[in-house]
PDB file of N, CA and C in Angstrom:
ATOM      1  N   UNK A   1       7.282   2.183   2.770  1.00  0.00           N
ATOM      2  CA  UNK A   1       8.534   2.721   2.329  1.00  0.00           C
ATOM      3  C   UNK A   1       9.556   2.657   3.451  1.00  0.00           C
ATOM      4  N   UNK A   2      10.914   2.259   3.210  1.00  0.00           N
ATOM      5  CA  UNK A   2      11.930   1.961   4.011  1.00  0.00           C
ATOM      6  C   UNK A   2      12.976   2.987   3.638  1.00  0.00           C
ATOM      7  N   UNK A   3      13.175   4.212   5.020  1.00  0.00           N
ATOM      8  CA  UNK A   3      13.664   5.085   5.070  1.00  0.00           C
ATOM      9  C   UNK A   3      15.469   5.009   5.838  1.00  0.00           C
ATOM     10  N   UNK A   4      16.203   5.160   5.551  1.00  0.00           N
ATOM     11  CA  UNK A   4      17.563   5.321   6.121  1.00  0.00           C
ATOM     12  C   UNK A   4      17.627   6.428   6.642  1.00  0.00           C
ATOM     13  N   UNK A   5      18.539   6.684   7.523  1.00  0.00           N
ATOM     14  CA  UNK A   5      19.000   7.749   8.353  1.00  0.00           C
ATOM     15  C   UNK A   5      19.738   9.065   7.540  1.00  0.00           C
ATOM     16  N   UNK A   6      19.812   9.926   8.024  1.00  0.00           N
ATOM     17  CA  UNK A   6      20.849  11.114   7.106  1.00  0.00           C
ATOM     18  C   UNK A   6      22.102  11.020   7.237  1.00  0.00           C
ATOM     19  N   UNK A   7      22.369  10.618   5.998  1.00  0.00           N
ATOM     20  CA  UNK A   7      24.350  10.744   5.888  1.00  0.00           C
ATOM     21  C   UNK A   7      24.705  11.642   4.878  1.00  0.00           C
ATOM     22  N   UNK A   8      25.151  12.173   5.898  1.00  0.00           N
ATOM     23  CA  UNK A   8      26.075  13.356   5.342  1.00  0.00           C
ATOM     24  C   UNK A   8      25.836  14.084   4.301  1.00  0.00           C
ATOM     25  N   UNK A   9      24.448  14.509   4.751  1.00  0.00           N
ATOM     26  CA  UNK A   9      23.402  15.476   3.380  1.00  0.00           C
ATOM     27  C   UNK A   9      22.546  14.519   2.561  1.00  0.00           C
ATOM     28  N   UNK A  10      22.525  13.463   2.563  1.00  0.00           N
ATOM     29  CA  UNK A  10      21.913  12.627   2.113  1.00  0.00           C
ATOM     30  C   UNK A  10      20.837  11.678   2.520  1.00  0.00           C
ATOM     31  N   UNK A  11      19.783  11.714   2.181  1.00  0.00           N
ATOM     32  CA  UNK A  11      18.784  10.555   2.998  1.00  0.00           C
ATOM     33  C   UNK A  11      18.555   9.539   1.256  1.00  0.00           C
ATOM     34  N   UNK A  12      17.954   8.527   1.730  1.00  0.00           N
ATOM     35  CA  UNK A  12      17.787   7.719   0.999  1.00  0.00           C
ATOM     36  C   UNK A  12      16.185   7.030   1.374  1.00  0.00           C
ATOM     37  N   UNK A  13      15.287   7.396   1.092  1.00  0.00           N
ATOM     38  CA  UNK A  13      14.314   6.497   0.897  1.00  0.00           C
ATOM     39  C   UNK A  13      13.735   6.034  -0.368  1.00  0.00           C
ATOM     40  N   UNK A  14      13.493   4.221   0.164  1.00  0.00           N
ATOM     41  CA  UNK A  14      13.263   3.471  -0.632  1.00  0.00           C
ATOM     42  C   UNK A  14      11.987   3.697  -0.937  1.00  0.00           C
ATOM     43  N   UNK A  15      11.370   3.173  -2.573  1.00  0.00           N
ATOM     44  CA  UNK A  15      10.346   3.553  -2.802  1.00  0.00           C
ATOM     45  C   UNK A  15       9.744   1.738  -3.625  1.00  0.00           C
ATOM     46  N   UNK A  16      11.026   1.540  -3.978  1.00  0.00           N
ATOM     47  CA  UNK A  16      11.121  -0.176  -4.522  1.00  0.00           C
ATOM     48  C   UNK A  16      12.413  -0.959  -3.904  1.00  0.00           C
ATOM     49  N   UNK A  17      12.338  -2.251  -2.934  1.00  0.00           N
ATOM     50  CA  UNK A  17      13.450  -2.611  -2.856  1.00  0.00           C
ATOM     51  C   UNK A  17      13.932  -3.455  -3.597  1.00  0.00           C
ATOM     52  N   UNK A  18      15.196  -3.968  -3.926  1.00  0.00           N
ATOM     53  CA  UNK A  18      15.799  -4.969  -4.802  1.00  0.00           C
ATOM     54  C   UNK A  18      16.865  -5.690  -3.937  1.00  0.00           C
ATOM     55  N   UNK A  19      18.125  -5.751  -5.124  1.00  0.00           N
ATOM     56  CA  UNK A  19      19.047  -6.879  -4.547  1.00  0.00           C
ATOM     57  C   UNK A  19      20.624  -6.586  -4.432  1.00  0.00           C
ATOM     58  N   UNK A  20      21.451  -6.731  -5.953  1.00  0.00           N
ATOM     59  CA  UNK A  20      22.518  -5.790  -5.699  1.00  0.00           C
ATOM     60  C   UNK A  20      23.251  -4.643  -5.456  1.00  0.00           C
ATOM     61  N   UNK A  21      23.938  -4.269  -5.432  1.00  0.00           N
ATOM     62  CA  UNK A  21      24.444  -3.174  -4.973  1.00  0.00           C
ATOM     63  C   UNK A  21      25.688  -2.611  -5.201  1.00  0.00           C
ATOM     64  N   UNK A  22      25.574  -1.034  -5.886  1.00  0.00           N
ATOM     65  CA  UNK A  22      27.081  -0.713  -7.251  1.00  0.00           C
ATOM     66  C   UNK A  22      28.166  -0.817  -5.354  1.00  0.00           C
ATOM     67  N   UNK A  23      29.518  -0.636  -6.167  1.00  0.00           N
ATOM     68  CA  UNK A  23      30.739  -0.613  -5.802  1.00  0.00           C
ATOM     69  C   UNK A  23      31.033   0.972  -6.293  1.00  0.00           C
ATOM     70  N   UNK A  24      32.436   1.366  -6.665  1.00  0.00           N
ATOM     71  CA  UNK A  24      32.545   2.566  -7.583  1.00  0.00           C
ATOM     72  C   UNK A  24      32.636   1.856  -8.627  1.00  0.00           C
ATOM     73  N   UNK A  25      31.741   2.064  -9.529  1.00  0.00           N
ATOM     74  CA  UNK A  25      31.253   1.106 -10.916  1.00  0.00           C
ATOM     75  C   UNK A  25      30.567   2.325 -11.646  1.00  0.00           C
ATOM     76  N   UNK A  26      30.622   1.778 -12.990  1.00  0.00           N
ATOM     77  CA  UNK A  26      29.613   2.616 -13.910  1.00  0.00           C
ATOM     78  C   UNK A  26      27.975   2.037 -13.460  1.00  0.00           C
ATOM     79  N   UNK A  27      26.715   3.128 -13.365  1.00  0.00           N
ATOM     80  CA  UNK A  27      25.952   2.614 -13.286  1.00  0.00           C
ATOM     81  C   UNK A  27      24.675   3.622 -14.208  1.00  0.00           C
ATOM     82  N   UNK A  28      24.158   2.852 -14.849  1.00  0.00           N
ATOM     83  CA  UNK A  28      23.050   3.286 -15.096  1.00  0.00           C
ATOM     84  C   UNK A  28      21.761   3.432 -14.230  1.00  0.00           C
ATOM     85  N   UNK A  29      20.886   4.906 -14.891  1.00  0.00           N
ATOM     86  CA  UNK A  29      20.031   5.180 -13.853  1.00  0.00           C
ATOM     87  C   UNK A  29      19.260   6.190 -13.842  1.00  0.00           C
ATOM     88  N   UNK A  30      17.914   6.028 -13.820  1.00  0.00           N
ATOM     89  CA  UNK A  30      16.772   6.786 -14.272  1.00  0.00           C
ATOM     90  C   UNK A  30      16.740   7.935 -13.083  1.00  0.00           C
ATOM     91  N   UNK A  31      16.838   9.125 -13.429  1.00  0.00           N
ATOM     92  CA  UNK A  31      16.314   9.758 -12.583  1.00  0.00           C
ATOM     93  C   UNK A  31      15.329  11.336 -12.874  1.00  0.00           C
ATOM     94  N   UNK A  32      14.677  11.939 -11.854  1.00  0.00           N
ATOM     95  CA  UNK A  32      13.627  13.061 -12.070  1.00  0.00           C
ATOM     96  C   UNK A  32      14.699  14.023 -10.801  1.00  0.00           C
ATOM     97  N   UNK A  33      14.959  14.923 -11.217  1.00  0.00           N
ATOM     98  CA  UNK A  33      15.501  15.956 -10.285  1.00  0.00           C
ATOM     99  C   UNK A  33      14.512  16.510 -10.261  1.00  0.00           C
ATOM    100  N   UNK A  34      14.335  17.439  -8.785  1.00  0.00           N
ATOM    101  CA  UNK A  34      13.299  18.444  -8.409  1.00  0.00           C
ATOM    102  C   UNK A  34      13.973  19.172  -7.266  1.00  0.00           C
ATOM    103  N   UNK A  35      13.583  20.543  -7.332  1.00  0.00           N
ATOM    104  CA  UNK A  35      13.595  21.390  -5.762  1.00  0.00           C
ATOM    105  C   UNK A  35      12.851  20.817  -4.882  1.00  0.00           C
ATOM    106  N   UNK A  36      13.114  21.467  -4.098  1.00  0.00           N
ATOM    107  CA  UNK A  36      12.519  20.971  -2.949  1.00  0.00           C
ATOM    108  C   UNK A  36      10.821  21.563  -2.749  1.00  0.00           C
ATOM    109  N   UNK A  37      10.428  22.330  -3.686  1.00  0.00           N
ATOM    110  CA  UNK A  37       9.258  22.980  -3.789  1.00  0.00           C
ATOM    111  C   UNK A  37       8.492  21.879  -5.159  1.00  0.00           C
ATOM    112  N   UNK A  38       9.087  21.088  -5.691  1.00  0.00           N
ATOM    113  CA  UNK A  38       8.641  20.112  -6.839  1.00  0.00           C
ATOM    114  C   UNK A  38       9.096  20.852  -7.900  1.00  0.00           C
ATOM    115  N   UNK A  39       9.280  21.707  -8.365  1.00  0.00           N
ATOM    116  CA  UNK A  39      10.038  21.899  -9.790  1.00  0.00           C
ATOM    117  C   UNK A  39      10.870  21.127 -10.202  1.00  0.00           C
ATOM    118  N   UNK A  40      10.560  20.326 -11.210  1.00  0.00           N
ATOM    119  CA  UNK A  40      11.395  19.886 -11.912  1.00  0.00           C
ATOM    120  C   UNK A  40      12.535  20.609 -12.685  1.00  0.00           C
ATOM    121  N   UNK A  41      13.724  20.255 -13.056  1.00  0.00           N
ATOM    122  CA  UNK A  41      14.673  21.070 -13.718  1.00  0.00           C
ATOM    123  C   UNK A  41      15.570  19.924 -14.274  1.00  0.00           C
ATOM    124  N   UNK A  42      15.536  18.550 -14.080  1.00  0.00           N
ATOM    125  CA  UNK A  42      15.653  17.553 -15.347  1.00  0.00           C
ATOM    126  C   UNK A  42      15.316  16.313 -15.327  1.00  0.00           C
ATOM    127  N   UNK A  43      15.356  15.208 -16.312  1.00  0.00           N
ATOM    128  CA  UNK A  43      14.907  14.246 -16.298  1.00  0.00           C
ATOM    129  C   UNK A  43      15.487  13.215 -16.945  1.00  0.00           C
ATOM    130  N   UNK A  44      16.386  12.157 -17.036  1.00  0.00           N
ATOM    131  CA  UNK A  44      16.298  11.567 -18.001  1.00  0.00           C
ATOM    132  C   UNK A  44      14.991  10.601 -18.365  1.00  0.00           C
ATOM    133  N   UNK A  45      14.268  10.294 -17.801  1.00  0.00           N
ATOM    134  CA  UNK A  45      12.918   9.550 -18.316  1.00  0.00           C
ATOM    135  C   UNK A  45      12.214  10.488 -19.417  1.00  0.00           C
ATOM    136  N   UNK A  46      12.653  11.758 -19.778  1.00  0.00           N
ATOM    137  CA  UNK A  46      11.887  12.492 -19.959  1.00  0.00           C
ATOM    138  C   UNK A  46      12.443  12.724 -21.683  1.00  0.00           C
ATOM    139  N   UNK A  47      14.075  12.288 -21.299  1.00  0.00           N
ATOM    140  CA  UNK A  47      14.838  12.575 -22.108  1.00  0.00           C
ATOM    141  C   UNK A  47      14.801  10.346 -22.989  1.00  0.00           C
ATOM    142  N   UNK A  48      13.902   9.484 -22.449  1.00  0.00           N
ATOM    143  CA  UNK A  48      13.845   8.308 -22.452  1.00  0.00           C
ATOM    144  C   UNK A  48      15.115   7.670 -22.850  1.00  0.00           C
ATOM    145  N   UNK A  49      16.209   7.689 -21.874  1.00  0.00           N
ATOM    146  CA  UNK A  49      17.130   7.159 -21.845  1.00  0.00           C
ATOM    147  C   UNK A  49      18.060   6.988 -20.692  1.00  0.00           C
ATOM    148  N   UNK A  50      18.244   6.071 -19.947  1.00  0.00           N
ATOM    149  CA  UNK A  50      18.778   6.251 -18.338  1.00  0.00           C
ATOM    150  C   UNK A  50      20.423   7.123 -18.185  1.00  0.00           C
ATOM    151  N   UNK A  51      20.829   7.501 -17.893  1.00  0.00           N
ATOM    152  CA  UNK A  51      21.971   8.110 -17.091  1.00  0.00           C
ATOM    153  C   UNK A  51      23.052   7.362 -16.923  1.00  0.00           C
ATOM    154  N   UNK A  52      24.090   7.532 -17.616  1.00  0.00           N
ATOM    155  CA  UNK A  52      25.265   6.484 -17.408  1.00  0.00           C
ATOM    156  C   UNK A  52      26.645   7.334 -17.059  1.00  0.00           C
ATOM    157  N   UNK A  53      26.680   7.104 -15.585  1.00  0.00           N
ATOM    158  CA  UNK A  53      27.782   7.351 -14.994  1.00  0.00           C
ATOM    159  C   UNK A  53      28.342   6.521 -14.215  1.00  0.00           C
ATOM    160  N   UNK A  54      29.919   7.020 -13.521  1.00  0.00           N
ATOM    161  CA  UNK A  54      30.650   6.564 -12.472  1.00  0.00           C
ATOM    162  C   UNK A  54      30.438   6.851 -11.302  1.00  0.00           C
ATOM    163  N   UNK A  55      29.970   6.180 -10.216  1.00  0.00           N
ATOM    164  CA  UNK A  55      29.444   6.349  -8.678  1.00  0.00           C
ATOM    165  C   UNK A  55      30.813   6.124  -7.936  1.00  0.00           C
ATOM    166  N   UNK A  56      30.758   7.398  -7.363  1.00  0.00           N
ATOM    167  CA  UNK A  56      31.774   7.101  -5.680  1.00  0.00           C
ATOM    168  C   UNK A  56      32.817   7.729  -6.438  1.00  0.00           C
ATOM    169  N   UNK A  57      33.463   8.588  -7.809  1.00  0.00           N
ATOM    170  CA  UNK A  57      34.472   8.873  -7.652  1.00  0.00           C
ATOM    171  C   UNK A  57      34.586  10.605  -8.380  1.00  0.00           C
ATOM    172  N   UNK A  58      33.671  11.098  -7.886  1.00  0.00           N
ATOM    173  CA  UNK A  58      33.406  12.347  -7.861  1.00  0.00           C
ATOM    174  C   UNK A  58      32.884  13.175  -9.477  1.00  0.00           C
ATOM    175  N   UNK A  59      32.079  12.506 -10.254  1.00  0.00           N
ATOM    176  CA  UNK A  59      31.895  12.344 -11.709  1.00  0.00           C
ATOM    177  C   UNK A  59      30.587  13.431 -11.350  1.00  0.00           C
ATOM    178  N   UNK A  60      29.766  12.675  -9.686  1.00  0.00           N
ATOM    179  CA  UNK A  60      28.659  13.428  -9.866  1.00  0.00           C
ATOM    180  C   UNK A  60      28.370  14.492  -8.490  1.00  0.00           C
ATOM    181  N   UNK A  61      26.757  14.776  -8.377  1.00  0.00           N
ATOM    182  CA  UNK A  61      27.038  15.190  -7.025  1.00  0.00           C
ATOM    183  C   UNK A  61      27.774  14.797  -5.767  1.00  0.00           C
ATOM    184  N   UNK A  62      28.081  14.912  -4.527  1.00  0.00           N
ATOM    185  CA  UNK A  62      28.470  14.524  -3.016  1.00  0.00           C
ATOM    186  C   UNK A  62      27.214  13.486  -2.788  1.00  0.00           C
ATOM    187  N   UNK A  63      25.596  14.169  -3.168  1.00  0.00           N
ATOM    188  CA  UNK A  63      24.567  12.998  -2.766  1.00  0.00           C
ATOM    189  C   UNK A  63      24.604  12.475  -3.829  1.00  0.00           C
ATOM    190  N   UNK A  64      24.764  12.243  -4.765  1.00  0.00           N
ATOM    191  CA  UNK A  64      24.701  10.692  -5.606  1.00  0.00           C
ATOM    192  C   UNK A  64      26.091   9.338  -5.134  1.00  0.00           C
ATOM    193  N   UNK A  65      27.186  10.423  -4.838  1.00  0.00           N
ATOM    194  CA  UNK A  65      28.104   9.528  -4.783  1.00  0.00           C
ATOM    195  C   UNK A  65      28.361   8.775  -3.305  1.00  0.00           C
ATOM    196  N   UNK A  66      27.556   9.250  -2.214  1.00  0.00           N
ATOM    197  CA  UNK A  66      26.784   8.743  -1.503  1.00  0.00           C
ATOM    198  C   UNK A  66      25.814   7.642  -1.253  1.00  0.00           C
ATOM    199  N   UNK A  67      24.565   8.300  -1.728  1.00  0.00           N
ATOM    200  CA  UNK A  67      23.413   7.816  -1.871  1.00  0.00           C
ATOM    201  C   UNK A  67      23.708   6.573  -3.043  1.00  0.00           C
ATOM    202  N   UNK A  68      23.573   6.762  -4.459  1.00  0.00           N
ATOM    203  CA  UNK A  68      23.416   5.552  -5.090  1.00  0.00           C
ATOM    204  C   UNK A  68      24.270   4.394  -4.405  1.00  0.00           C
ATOM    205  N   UNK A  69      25.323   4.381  -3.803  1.00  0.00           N
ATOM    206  CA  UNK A  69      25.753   3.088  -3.786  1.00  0.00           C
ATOM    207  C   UNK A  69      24.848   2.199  -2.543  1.00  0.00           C
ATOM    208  N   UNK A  70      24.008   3.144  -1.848  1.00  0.00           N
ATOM    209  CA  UNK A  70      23.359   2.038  -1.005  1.00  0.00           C
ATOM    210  C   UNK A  70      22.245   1.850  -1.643  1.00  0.00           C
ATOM    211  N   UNK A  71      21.694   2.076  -3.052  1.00  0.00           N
ATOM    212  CA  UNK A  71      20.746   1.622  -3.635  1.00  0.00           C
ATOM    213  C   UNK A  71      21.233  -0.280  -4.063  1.00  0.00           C
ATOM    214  N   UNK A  72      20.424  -1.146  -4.793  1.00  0.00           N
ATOM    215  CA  UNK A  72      20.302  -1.948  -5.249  1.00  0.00           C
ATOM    216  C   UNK A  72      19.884  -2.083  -6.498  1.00  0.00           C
ATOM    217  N   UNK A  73      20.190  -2.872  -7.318  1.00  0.00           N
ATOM    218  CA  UNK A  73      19.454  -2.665  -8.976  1.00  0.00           C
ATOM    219  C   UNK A  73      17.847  -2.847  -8.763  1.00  0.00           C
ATOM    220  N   UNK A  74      17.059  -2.573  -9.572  1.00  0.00           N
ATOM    221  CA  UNK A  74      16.094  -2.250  -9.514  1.00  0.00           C
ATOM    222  C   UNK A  74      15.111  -1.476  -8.608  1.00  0.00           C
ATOM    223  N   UNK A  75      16.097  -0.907  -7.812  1.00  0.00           N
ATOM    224  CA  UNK A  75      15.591  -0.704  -6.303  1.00  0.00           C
ATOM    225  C   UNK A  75      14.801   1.086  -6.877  1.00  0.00           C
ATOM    226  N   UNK A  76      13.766   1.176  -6.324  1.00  0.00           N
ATOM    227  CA  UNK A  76      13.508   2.965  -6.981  1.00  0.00           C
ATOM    228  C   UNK A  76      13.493   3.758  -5.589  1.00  0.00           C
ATOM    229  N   UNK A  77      14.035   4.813  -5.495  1.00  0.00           N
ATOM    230  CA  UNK A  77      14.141   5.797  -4.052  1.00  0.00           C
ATOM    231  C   UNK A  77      14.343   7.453  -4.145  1.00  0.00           C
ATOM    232  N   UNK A  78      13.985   7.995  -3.352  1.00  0.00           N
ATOM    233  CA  UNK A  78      14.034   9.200  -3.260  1.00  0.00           C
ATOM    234  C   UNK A  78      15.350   9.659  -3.095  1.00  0.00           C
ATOM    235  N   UNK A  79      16.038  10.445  -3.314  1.00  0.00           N
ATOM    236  CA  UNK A  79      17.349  10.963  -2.555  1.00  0.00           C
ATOM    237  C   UNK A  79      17.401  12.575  -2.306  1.00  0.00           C
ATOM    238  N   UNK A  80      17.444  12.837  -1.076  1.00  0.00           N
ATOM    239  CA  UNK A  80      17.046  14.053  -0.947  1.00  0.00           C
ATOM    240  C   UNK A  80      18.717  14.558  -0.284  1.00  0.00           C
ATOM    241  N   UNK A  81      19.118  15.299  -1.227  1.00  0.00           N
ATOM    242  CA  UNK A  81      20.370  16.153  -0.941  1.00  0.00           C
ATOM    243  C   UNK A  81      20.537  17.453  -0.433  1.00  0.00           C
ATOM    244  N   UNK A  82      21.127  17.998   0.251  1.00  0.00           N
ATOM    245  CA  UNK A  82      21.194  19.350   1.584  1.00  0.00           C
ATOM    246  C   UNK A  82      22.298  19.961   0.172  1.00  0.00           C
ATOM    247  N   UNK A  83      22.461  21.423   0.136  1.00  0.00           N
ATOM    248  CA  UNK A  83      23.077  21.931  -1.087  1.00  0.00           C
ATOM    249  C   UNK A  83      24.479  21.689  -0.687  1.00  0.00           C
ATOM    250  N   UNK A  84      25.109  21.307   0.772  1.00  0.00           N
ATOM    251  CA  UNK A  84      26.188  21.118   0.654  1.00  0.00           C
ATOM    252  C   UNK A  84      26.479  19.207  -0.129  1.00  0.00           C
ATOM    253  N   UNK A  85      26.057  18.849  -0.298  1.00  0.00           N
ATOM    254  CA  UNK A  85      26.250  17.809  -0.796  1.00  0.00           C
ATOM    255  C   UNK A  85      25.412  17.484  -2.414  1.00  0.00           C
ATOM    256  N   UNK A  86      24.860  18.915  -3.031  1.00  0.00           N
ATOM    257  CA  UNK A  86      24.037  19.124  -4.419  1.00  0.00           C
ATOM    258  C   UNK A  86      25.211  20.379  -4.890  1.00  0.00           C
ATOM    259  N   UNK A  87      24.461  21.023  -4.787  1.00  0.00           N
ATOM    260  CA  UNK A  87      25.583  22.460  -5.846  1.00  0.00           C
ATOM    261  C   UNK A  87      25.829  23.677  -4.940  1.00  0.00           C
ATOM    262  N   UNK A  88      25.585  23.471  -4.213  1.00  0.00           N
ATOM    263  CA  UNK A  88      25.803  24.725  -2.914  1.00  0.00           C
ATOM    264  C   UNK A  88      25.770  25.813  -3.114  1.00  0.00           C
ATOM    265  N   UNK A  89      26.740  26.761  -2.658  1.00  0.00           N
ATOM    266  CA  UNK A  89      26.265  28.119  -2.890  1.00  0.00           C
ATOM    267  C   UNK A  89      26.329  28.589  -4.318  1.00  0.00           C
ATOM    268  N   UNK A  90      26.797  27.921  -5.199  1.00  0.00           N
ATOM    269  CA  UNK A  90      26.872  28.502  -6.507  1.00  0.00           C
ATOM    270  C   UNK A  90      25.306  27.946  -7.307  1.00  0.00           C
ATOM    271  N   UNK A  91      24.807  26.720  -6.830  1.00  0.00           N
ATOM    272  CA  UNK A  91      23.865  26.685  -7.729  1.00  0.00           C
ATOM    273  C   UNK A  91      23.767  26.113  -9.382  1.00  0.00           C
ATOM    274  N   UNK A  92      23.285  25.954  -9.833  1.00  0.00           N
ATOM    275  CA  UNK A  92      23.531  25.694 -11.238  1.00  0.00           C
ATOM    276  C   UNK A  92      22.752  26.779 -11.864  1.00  0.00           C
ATOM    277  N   UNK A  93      23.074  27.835 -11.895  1.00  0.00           N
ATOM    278  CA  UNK A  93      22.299  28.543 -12.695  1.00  0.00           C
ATOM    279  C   UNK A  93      21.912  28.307 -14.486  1.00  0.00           C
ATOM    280  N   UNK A  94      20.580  28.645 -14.635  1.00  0.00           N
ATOM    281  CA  UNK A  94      19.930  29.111 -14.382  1.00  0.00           C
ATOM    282  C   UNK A  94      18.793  28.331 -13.803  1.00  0.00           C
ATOM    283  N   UNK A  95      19.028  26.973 -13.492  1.00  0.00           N
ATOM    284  CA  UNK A  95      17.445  26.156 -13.266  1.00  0.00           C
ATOM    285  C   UNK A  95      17.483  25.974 -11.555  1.00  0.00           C
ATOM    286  N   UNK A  96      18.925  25.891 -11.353  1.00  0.00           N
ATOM    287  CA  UNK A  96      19.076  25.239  -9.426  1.00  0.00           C
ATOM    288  C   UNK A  96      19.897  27.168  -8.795  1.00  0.00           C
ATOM    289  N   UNK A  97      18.838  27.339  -7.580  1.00  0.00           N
ATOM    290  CA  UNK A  97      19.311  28.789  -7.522  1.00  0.00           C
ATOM    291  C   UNK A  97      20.303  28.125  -6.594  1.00  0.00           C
ATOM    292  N   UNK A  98      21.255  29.132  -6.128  1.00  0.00           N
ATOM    293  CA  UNK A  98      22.259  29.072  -4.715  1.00  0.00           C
ATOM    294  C   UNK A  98      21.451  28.517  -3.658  1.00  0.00           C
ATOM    295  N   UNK A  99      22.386  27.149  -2.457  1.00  0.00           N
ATOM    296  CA  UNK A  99      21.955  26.777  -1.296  1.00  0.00           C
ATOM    297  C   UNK A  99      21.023  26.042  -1.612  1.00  0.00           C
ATOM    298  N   UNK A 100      20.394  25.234  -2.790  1.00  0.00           N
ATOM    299  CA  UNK A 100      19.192  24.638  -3.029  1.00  0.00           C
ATOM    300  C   UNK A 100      19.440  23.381  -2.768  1.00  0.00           C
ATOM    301  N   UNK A 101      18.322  22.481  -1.776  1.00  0.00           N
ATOM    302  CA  UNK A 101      17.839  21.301  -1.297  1.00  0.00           C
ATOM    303  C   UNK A 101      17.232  20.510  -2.632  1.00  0.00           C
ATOM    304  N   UNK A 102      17.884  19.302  -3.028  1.00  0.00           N
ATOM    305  CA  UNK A 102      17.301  18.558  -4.283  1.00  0.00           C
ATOM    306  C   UNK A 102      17.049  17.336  -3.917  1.00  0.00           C
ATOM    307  N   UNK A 103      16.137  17.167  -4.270  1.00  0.00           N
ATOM    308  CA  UNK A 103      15.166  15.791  -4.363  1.00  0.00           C
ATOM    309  C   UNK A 103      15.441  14.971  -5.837  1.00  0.00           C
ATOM    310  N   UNK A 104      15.963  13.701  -5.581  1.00  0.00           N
ATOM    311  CA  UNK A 104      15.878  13.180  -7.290  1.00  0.00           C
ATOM    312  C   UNK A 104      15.397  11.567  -6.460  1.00  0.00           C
ATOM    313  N   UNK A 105      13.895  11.401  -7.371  1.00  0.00           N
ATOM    314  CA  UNK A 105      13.559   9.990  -7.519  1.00  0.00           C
ATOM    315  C   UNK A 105      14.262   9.212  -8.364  1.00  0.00           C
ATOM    316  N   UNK A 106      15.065   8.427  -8.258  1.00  0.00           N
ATOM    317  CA  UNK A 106      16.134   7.355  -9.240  1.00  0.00           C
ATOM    318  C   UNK A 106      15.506   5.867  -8.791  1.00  0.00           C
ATOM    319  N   UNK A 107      16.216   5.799  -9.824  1.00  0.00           N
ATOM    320  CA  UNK A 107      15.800   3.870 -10.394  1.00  0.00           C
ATOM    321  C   UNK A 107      16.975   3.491 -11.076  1.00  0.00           C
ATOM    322  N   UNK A 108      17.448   2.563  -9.851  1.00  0.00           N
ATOM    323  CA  UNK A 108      18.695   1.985 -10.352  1.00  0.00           C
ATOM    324  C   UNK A 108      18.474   0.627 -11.719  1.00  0.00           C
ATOM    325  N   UNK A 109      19.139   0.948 -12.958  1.00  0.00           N
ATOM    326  CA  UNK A 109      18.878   0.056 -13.703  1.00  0.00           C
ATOM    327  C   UNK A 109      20.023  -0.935 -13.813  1.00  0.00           C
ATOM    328  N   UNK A 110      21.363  -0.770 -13.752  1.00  0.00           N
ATOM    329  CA  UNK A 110      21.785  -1.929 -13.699  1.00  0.00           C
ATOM    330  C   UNK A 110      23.385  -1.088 -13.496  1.00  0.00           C
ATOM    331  N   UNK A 111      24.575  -2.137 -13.471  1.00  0.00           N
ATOM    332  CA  UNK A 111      25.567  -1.692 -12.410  1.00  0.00           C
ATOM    333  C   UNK A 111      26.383  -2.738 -13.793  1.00  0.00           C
ATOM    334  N   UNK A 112      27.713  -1.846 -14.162  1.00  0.00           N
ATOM    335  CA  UNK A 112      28.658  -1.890 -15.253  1.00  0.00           C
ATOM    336  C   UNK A 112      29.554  -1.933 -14.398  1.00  0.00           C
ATOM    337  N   UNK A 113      30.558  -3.233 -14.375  1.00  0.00           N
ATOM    338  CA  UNK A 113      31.445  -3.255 -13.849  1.00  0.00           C
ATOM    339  C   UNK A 113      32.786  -3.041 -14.557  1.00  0.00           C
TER     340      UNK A 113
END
C-alpha cells in the first residue's frame, strides 16, 4: 500500500492504484464511512449505488475535496480526515459525535466532466 503524506487533515492511502485523475468535476464514488473506532455510519455500497458529486468546490467535506482529487479512477484508498477537515465541532448528529476523526474507504468510479 502506497501512503501520501498529511495534507491538511487529510491522508490518503492507496489501497488500489490506477490512472486518471478528477479536476473540480462531477465524480462518482463508492464509499464506507467509519469512526475512527470502525463504526460504520454510512455506505453507499450498502445503499448499491456509487455517490455522485462535485469535488473541489465545497459540495462535500474539506477531506473529500482534498483527498479525492489525488485519487485516480479506479484507484481504491483510505481517507482518513482530522474533524477539522470532516464535521468538527458540531458533528453530524446523531451518527458522527463532535471533533470526530473519519475514515472513508472510497473507490473512485469514474470522473464526469
Amino acid at each position: 500500500m502506497a501512503r501520501s503524506g498529511l495534507l491538511s487533515g487529510v491522508t490518503v492511502e492507496t489501497l488500489t492504484p490506477a490512472t486518471a485523475r478528477p479536476t473540480p468535476n462531477t465524480v462518482n464514488i463508492h464509499y464506507v464511512g467509519t469512526l475512527i473506532d470502525g463504526t460504520k455510519f454510512d455506505s453507499s455500497r450498502d445503499r448499491g449505488s456509487p455517490f455522485m458529486t462535485q469535488i473541489g468546490v465545497g459540495k462535500v467535506i474539506k477531506g473529500w475535496d482534498e483527498g479525492v482529487p489525488q485519487l485516480s479512477v479506479g484507484q481504491k484508498a483510505i481517507l482518513t480526515c482530522t474533524p477539522d477537515f470532516a464535521y468538527g465541532a458540531r458533528g453530524f448528529p446523531p451518527v458522527i459525535p463532535p471533533n470526530s476523526t473519519l475514515k472513508f474507504e472510497v473507490e473512485l468510479m469514474s470522473i464526469q466532466k
